[in-house]
C-alpha atoms as a PDB file:
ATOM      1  CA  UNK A   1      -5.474   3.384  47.346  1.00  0.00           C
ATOM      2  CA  UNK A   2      -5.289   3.444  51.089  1.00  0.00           C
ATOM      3  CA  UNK A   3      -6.190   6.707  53.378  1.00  0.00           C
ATOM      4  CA  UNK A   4      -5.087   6.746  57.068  1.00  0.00           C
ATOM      5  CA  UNK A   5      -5.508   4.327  59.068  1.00  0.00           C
ATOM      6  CA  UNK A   6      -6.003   2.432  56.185  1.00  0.00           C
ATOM      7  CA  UNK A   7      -2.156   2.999  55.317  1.00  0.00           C
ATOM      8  CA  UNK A   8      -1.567   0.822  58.269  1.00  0.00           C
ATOM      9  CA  UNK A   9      -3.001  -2.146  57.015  1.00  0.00           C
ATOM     10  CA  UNK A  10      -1.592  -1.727  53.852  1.00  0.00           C
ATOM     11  CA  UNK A  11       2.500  -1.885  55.267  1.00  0.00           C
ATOM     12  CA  UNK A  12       1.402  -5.342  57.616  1.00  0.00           C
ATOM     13  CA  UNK A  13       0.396  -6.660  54.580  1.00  0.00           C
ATOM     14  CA  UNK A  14       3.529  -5.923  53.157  1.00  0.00           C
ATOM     15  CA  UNK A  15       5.499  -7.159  55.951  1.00  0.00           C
ATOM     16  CA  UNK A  16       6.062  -4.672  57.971  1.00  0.00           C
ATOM     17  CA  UNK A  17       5.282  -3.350  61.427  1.00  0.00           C
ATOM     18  CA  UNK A  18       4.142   0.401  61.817  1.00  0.00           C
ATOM     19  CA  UNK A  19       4.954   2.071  64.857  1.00  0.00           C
ATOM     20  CA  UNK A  20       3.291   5.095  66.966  1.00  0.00           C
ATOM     21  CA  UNK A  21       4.231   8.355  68.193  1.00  0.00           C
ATOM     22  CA  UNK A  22       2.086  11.412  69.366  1.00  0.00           C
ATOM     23  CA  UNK A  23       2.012  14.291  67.684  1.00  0.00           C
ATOM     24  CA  UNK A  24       3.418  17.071  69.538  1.00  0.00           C
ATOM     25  CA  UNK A  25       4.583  19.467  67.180  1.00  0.00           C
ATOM     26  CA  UNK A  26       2.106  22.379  66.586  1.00  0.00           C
ATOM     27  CA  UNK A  27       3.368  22.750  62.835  1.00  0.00           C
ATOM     28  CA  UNK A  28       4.595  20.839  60.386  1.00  0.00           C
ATOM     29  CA  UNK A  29       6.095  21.637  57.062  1.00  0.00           C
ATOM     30  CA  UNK A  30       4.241  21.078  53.995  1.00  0.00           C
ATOM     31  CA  UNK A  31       4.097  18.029  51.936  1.00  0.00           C
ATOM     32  CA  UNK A  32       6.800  17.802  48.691  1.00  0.00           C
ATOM     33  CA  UNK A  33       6.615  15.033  46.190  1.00  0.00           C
ATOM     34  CA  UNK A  34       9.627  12.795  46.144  1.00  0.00           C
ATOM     35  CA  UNK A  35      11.576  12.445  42.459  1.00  0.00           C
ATOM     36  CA  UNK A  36       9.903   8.563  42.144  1.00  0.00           C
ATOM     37  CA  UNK A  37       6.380  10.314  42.008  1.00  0.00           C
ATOM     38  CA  UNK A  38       7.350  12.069  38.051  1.00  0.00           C
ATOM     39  CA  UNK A  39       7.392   8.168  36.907  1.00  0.00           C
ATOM     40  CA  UNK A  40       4.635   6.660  39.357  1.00  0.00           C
ATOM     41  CA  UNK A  41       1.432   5.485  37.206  1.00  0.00           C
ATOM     42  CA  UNK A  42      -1.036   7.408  39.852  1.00  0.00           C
ATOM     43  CA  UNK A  43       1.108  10.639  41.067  1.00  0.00           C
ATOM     44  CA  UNK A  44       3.243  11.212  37.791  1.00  0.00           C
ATOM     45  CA  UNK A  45       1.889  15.213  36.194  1.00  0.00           C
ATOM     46  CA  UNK A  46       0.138  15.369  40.058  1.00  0.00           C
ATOM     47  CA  UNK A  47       0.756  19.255  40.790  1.00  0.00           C
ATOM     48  CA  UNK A  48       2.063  20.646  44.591  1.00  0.00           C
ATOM     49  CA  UNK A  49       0.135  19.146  47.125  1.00  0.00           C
ATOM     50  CA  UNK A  50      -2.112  22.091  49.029  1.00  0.00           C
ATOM     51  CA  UNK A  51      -0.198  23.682  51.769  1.00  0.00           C
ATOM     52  CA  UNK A  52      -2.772  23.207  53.918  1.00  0.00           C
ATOM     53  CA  UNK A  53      -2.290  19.549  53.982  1.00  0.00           C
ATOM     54  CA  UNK A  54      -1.236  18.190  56.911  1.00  0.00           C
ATOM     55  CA  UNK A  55       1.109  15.485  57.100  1.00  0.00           C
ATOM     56  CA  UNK A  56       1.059  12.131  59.474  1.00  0.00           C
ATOM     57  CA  UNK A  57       2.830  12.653  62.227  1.00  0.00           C
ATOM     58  CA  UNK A  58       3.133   8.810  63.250  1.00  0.00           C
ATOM     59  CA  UNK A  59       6.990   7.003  61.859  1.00  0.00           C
ATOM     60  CA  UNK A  60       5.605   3.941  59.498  1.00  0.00           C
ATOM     61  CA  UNK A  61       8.533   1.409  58.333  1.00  0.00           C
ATOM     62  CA  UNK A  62       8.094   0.279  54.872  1.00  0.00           C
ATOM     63  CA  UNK A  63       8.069  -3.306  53.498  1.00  0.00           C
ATOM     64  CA  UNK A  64      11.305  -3.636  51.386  1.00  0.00           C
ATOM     65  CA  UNK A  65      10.829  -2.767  48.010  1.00  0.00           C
ATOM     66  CA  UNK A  66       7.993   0.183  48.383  1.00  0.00           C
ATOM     67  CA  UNK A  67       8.349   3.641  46.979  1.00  0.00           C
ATOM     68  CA  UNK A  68       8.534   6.679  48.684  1.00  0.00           C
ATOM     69  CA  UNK A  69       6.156   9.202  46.627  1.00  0.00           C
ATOM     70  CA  UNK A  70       5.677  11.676  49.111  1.00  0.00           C
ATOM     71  CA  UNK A  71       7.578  13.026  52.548  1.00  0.00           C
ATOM     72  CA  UNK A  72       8.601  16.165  54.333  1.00  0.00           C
ATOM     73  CA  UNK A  73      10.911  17.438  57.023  1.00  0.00           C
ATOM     74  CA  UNK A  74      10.320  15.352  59.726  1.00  0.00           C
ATOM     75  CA  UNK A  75       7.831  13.346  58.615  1.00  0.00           C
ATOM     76  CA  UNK A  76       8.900  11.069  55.981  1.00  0.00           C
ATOM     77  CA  UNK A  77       6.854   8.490  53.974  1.00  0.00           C
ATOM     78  CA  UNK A  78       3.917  10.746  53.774  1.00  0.00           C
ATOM     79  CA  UNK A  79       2.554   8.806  50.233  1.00  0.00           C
ATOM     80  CA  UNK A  80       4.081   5.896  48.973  1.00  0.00           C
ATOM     81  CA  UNK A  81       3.684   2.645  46.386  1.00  0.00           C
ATOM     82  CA  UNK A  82       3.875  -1.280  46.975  1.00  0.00           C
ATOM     83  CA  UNK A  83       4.579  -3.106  44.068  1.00  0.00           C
ATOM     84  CA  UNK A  84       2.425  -2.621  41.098  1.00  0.00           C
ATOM     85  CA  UNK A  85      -1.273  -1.651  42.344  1.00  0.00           C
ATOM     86  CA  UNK A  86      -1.165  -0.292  45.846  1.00  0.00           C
ATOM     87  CA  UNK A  87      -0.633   3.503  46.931  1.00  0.00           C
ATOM     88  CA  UNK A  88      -0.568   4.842  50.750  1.00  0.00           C
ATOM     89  CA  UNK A  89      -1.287   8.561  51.034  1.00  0.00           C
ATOM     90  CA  UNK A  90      -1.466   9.206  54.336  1.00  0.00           C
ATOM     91  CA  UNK A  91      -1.730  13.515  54.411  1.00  0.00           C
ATOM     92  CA  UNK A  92      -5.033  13.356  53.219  1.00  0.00           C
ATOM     93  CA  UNK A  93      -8.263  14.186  55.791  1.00  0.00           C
ATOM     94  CA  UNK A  94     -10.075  10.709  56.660  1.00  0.00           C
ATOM     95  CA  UNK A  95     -13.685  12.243  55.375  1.00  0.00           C
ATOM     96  CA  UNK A  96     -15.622  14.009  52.775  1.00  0.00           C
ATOM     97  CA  UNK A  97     -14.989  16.850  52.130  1.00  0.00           C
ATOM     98  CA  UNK A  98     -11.753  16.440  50.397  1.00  0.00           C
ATOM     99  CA  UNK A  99      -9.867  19.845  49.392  1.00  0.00           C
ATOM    100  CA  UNK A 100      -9.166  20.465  45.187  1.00  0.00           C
ATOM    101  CA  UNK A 101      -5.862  18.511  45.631  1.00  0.00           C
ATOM    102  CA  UNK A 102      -7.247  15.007  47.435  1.00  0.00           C
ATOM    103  CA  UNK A 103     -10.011  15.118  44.629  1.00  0.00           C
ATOM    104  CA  UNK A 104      -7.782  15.448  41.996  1.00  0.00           C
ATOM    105  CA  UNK A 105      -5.871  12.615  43.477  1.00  0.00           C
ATOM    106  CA  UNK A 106      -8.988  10.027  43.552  1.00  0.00           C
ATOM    107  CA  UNK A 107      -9.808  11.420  40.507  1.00  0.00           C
ATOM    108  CA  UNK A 108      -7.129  10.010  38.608  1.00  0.00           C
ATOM    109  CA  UNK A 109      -7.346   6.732  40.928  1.00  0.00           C
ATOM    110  CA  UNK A 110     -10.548   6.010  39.337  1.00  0.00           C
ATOM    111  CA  UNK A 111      -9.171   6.446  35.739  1.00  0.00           C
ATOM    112  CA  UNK A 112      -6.311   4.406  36.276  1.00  0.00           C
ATOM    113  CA  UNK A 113      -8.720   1.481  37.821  1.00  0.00           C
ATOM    114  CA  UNK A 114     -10.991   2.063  34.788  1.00  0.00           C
ATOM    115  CA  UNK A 115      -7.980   1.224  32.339  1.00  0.00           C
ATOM    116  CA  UNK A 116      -6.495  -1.550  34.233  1.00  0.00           C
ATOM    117  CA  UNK A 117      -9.978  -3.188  34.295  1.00  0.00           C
ATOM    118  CA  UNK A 118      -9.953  -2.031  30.659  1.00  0.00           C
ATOM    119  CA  UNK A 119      -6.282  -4.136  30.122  1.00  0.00           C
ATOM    120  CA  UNK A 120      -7.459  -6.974  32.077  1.00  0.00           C
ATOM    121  CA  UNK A 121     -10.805  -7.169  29.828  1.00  0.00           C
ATOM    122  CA  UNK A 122      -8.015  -7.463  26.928  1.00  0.00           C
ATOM    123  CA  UNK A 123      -5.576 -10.212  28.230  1.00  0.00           C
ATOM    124  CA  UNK A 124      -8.635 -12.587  28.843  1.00  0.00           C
ATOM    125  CA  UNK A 125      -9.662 -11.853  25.393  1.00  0.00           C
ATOM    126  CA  UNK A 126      -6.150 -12.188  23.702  1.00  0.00           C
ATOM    127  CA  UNK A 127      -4.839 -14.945  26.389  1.00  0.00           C
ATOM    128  CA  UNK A 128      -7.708 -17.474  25.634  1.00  0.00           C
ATOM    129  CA  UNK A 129      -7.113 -17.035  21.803  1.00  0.00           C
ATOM    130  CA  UNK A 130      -3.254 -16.982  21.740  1.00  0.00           C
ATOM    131  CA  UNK A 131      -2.178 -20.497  20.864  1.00  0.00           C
ATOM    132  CA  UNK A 132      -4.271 -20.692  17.679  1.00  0.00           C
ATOM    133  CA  UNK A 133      -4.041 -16.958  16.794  1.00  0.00           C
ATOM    134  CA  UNK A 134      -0.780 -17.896  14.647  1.00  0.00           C
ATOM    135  CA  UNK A 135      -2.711 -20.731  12.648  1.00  0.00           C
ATOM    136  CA  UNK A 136      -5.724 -18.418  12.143  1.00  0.00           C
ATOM    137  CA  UNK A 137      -4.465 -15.689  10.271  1.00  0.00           C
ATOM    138  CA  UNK A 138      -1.325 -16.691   8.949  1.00  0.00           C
ATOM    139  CA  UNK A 139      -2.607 -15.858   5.616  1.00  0.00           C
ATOM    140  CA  UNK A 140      -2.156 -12.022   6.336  1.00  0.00           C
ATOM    141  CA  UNK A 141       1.284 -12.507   6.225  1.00  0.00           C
ATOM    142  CA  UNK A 142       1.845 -11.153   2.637  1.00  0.00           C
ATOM    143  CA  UNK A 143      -0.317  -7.616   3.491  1.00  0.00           C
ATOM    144  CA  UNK A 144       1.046  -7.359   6.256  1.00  0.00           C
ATOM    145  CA  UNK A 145       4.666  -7.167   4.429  1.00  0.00           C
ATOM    146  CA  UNK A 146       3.309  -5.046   1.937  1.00  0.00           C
ATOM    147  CA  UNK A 147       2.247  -2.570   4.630  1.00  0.00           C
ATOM    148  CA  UNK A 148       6.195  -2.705   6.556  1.00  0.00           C
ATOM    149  CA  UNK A 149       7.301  -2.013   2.834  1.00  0.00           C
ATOM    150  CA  UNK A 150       5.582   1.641   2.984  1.00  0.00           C
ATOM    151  CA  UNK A 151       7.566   2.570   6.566  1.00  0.00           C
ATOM    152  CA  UNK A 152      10.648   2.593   4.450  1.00  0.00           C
ATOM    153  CA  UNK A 153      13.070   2.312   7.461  1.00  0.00           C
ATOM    154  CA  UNK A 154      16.857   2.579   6.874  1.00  0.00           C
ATOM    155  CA  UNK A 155      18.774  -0.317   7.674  1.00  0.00           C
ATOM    156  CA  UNK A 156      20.214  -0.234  11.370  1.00  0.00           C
ATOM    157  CA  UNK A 157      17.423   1.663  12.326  1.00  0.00           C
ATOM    158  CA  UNK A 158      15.223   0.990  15.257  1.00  0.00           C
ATOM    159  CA  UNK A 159      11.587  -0.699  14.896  1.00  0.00           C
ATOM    160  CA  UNK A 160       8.925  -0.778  17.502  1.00  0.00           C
ATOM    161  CA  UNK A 161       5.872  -3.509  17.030  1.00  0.00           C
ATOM    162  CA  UNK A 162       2.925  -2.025  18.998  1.00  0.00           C
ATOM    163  CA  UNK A 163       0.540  -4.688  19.725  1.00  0.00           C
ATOM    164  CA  UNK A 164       2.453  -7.314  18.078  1.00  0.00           C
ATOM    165  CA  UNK A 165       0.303 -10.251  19.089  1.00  0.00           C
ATOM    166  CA  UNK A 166       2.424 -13.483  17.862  1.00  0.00           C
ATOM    167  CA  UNK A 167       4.777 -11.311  16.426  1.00  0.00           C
ATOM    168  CA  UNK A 168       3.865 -11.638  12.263  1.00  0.00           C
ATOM    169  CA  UNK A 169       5.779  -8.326  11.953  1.00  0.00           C
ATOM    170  CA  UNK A 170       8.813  -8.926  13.742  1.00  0.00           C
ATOM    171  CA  UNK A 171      10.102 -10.903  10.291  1.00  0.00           C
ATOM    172  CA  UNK A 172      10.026  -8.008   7.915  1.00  0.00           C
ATOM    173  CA  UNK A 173      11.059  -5.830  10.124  1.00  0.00           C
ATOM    174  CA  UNK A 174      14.063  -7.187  10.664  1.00  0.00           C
ATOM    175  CA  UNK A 175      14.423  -7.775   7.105  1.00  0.00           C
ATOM    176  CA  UNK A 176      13.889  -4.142   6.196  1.00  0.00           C
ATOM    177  CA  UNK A 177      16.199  -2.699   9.770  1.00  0.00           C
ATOM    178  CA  UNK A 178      18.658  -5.606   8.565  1.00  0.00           C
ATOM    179  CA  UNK A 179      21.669  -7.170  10.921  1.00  0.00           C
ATOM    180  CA  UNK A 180      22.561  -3.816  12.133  1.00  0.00           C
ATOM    181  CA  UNK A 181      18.733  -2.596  13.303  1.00  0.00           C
ATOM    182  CA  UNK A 182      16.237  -3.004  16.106  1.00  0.00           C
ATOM    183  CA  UNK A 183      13.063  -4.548  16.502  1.00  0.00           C
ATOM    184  CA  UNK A 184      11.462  -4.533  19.420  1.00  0.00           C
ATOM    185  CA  UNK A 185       7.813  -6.514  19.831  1.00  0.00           C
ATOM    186  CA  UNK A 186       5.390  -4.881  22.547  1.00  0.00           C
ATOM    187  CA  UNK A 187       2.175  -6.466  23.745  1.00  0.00           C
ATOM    188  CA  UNK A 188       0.068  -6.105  26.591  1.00  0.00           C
ATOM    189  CA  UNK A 189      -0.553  -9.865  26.838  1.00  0.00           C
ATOM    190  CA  UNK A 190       1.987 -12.608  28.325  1.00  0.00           C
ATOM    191  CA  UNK A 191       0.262 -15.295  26.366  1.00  0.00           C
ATOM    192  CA  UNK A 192       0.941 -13.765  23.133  1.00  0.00           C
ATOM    193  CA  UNK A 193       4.253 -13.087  23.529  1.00  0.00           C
ATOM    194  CA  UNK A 194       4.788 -16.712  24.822  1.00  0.00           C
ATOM    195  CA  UNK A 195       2.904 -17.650  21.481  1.00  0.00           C
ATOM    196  CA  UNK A 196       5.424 -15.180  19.518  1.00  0.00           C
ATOM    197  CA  UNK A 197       8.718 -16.854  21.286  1.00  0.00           C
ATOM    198  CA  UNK A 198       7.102 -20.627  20.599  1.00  0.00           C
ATOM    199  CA  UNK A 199       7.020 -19.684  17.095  1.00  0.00           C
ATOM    200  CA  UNK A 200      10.392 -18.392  16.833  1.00  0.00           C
ATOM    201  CA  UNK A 201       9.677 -14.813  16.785  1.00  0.00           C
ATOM    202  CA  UNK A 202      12.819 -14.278  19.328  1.00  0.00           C
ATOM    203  CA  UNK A 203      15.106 -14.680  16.217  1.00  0.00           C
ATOM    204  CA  UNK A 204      13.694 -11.574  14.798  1.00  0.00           C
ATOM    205  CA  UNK A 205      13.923  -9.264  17.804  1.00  0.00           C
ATOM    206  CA  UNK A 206      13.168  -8.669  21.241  1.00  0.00           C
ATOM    207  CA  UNK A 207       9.493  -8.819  23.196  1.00  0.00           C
ATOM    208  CA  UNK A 208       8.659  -6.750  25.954  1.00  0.00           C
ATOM    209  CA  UNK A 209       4.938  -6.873  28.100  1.00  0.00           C
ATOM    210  CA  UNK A 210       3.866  -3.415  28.533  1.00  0.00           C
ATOM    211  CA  UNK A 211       1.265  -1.146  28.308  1.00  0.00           C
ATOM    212  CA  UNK A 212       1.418   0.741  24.921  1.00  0.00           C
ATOM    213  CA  UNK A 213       0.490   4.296  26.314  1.00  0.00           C
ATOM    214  CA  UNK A 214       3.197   4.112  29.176  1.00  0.00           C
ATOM    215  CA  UNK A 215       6.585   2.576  26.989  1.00  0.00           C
ATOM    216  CA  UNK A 216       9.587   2.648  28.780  1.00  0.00           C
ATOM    217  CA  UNK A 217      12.085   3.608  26.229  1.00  0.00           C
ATOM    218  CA  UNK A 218      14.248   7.158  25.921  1.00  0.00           C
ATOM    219  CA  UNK A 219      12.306  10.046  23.926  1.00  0.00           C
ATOM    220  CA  UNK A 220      13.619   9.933  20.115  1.00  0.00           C
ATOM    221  CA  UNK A 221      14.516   6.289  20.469  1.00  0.00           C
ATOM    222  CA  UNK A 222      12.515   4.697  17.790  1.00  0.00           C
ATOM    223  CA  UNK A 223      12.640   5.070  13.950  1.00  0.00           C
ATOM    224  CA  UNK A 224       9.520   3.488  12.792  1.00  0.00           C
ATOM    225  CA  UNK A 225       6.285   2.440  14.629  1.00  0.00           C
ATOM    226  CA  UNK A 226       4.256  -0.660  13.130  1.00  0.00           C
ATOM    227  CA  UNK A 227       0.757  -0.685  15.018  1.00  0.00           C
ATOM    228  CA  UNK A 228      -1.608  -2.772  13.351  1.00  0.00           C
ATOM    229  CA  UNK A 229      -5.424  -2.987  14.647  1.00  0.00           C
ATOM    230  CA  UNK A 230      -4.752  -1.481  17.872  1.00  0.00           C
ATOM    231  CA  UNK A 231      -5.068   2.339  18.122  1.00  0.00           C
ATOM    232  CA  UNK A 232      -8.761   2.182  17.903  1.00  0.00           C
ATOM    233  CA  UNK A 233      -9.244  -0.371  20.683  1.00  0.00           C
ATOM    234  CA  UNK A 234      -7.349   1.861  23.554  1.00  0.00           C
ATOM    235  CA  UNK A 235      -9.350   3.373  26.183  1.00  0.00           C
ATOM    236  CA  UNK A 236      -7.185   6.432  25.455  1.00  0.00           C
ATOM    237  CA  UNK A 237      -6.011   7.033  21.638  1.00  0.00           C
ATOM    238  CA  UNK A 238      -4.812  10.364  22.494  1.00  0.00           C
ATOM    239  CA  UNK A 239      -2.665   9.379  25.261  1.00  0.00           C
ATOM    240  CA  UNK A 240      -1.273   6.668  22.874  1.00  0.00           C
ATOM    241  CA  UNK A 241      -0.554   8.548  19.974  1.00  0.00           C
ATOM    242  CA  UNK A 242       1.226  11.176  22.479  1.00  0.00           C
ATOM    243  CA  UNK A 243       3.035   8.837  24.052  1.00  0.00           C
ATOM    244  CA  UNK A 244       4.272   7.104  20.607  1.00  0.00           C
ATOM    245  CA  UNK A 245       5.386  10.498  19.302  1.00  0.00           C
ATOM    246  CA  UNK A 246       7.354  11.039  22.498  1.00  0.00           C
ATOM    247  CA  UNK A 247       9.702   7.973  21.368  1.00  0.00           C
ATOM    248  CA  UNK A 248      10.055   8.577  17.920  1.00  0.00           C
ATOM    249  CA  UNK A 249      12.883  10.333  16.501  1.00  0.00           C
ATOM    250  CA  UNK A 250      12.022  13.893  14.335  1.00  0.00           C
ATOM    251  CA  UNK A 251      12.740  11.802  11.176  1.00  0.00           C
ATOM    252  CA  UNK A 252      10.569   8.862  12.157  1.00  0.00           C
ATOM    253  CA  UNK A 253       7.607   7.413  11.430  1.00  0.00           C
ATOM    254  CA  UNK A 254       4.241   5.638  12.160  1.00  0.00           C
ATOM    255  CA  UNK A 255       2.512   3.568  10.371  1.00  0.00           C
ATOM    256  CA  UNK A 256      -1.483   2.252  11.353  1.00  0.00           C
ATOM    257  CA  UNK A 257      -2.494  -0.735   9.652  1.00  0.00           C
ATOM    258  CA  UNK A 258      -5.475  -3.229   9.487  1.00  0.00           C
ATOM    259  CA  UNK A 259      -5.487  -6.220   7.244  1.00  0.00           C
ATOM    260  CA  UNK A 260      -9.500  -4.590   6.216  1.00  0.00           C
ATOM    261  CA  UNK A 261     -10.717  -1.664   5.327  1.00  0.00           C
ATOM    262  CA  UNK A 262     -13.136   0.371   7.788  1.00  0.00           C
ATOM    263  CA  UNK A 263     -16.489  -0.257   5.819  1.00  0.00           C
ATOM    264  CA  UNK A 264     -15.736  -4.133   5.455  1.00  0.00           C
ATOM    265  CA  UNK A 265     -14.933  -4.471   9.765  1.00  0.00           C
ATOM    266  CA  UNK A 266     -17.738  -2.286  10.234  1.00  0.00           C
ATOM    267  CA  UNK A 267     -20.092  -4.679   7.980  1.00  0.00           C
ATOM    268  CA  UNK A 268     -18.496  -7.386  10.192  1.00  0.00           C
ATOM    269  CA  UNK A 269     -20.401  -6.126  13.487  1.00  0.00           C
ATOM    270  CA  UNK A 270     -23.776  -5.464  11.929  1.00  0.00           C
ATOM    271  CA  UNK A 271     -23.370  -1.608  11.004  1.00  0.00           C
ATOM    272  CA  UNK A 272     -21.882   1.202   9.292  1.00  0.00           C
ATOM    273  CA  UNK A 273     -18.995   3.443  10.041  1.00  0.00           C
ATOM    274  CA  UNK A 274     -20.071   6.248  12.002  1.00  0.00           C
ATOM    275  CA  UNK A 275     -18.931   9.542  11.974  1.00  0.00           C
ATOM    276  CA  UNK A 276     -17.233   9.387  15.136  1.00  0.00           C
ATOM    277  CA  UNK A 277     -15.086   6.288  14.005  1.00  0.00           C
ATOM    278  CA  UNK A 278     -11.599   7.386  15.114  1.00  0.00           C
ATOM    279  CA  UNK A 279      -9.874   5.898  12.110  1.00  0.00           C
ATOM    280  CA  UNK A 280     -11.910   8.226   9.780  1.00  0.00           C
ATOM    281  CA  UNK A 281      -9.854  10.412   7.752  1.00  0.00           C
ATOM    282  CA  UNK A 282     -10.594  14.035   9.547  1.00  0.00           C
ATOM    283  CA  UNK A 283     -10.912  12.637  13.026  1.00  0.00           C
ATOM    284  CA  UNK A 284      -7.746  10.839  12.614  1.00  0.00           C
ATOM    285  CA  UNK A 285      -6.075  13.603  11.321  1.00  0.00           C
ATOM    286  CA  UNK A 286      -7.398  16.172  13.832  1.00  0.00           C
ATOM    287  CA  UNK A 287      -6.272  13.469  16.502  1.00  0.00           C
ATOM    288  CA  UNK A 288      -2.592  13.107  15.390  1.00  0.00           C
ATOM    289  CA  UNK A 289      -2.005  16.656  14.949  1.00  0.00           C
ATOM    290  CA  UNK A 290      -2.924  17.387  18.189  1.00  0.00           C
ATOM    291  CA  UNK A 291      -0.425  14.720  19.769  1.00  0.00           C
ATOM    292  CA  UNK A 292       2.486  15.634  17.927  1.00  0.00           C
ATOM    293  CA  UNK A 293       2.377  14.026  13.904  1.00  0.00           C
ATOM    294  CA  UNK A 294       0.962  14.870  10.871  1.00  0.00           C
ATOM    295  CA  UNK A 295      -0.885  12.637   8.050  1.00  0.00           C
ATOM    296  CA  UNK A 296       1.180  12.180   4.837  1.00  0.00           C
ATOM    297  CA  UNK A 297      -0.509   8.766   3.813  1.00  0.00           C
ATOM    298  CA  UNK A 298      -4.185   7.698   3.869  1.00  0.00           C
ATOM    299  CA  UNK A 299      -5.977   4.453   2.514  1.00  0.00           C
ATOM    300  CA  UNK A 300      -9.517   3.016   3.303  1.00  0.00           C
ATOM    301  CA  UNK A 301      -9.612   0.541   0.445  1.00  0.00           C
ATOM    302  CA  UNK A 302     -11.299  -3.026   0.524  1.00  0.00           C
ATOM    303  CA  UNK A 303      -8.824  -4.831   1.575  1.00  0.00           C
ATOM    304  CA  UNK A 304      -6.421  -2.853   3.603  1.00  0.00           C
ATOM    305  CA  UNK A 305      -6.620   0.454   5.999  1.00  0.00           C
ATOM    306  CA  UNK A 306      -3.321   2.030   6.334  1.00  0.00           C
ATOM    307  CA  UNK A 307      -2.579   5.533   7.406  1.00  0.00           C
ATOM    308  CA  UNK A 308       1.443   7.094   7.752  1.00  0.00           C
ATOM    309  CA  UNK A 309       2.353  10.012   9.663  1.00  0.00           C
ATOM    310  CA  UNK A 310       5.949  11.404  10.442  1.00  0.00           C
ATOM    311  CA  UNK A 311       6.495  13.936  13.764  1.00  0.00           C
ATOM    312  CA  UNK A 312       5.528  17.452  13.229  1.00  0.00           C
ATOM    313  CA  UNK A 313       8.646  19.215  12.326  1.00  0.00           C
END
């Protein structure tokens, strides 16, 4: 995230060629988010910038393709987004201190960096184990159809795959959904879904990259949620599980499912399940009533974990 002058810098190396004027008005009008910043990953839930903000007075040109997050009367382009990863905010005061607002702002810079590091950590992971992941636990293929069994979608109804790796789901979902249905395959890695389409998972359904706490699908636009071995790994469960409940219909459902129990993956990595372990029964409870679903279905056995919850009516 760039600060003046650094905003400067930012549009040449977009492409394009800021320009100067003097200030000579004696007031300004406060800052006002633009519509685009509700779905922007760094200003969407930012409140009402502080009043006593002022903005850039200098006209900047924008390289084609950048969002306008930020502007007032007079003095547009007062925050704004290139691609992917870059923000300008050019209202804020060059040095320390910064008022509530401008800390709020960095604030939630540093989380975001902190999660893309996070996803970038998990695509080298997944991306250097993605052509043999298929081969390697192919023989899950039967549990894993047992768990779909217990979503008990209708057919023509819509399924979402949340971390569908090569896509072993995408088969009985569609069998379950039928002709009519939906099944959608989400990943965060390209390699994996590459590794889904080489082995034909395209006939099933449809795969999408994304991040699984920021979908972009309608509220209420998904029947059933298949998430195996995932919810535990996110940086932010709660924002997840939030998230997930925000695109499931009232009469939907999600189920969480791991090909081993908790005590057996534990045993795995040299200790015990701990108390904090998110995928214990109270904890997991607590956390999916407080993002929108409650527990109907619990199982910790041997050879399986598998929890179901439906929205809170």
């Amino acid at each position: 995230m760039a600060l003046e002058p650094g905003t400067r810098l930012l549009v040449r190396a977009g492409g394009a060629t800021p320009a100067a004027r003097p200030d000579t008005a004696p007031d300004r009008p406060p800052v006002e988010l633009a519509r685009a910043a509700g779905s922007d990953p760094l200003f969407a839930g930012a409140t009402r910038p502080s009043p006593a903000l002022r903005p850039a007075c200098d006209p900047l040109e924008l390289p084609a393709g950048a969002v306008v997050l930020a502007s007032c009367d007079g003095y547009p382009e007062q925050a704004f987004r290139i691609g992917t990863s870059a923000w300008g905010v050019r209202f804020l005061p060059q040095g320390l201190p910064l008022d509530p607002w401008g800390e709020q702002l960095l604030g939630r810079f540093a989380t975001l960096v902190a999660a893309r590091a996070e996803h970038t950590a998990t695509r080298a992971f997944f991306t250097r184990r993605a052509d043999a992941w298929e081969e390697r636990f192919a023989y899950q293929t039967p549990v894993y159809e047992a768990a779909i069994a217990r979503l008990r979608l209708a057919p023509g109804g819509r399924a979402l795959d949340l971390g569908c790796g090569t896509g072993r789901a995408m088969p009985a979902l569609r069998a379950q959904v039928g002709p009519r249905g939906q099944v959608l395959g989400v990943d965060l890695t390209p390699a994996m879904l590459a590794a889904a389409a080489r082995h034909g998972r395209t006939r099933h359904g449809s795969l999408l990259a994304a991040d699984c706490t920021r979908l972009s699908l309608a509220c209420a636009s998904v029947d059933g949620i298949f998430s195996a071995g995932l919810l535990d790994h996110l940086p932010d469960p709660t924002a997840a599980l939030r998230e997930w409940a925000r695109v499931t219909a009232a009469d939907g459902v999600l189920l969480l499912f791991h090909p081993s129990g908790r005590a057996e993956r534990a045993a795995r990595h040299g200790r015990s399940p701990g108390p904090d372990d998110l995928l214990a029964e109270g904890n997991l409870r607590r956390a999916l009533e407080t993002t929108g679903w409650q527990l109907e279905e619990y199982e910790d056995a041997a050879g399986h974990f598998l929890a179901r919850a439906v929205p809170l009516g």
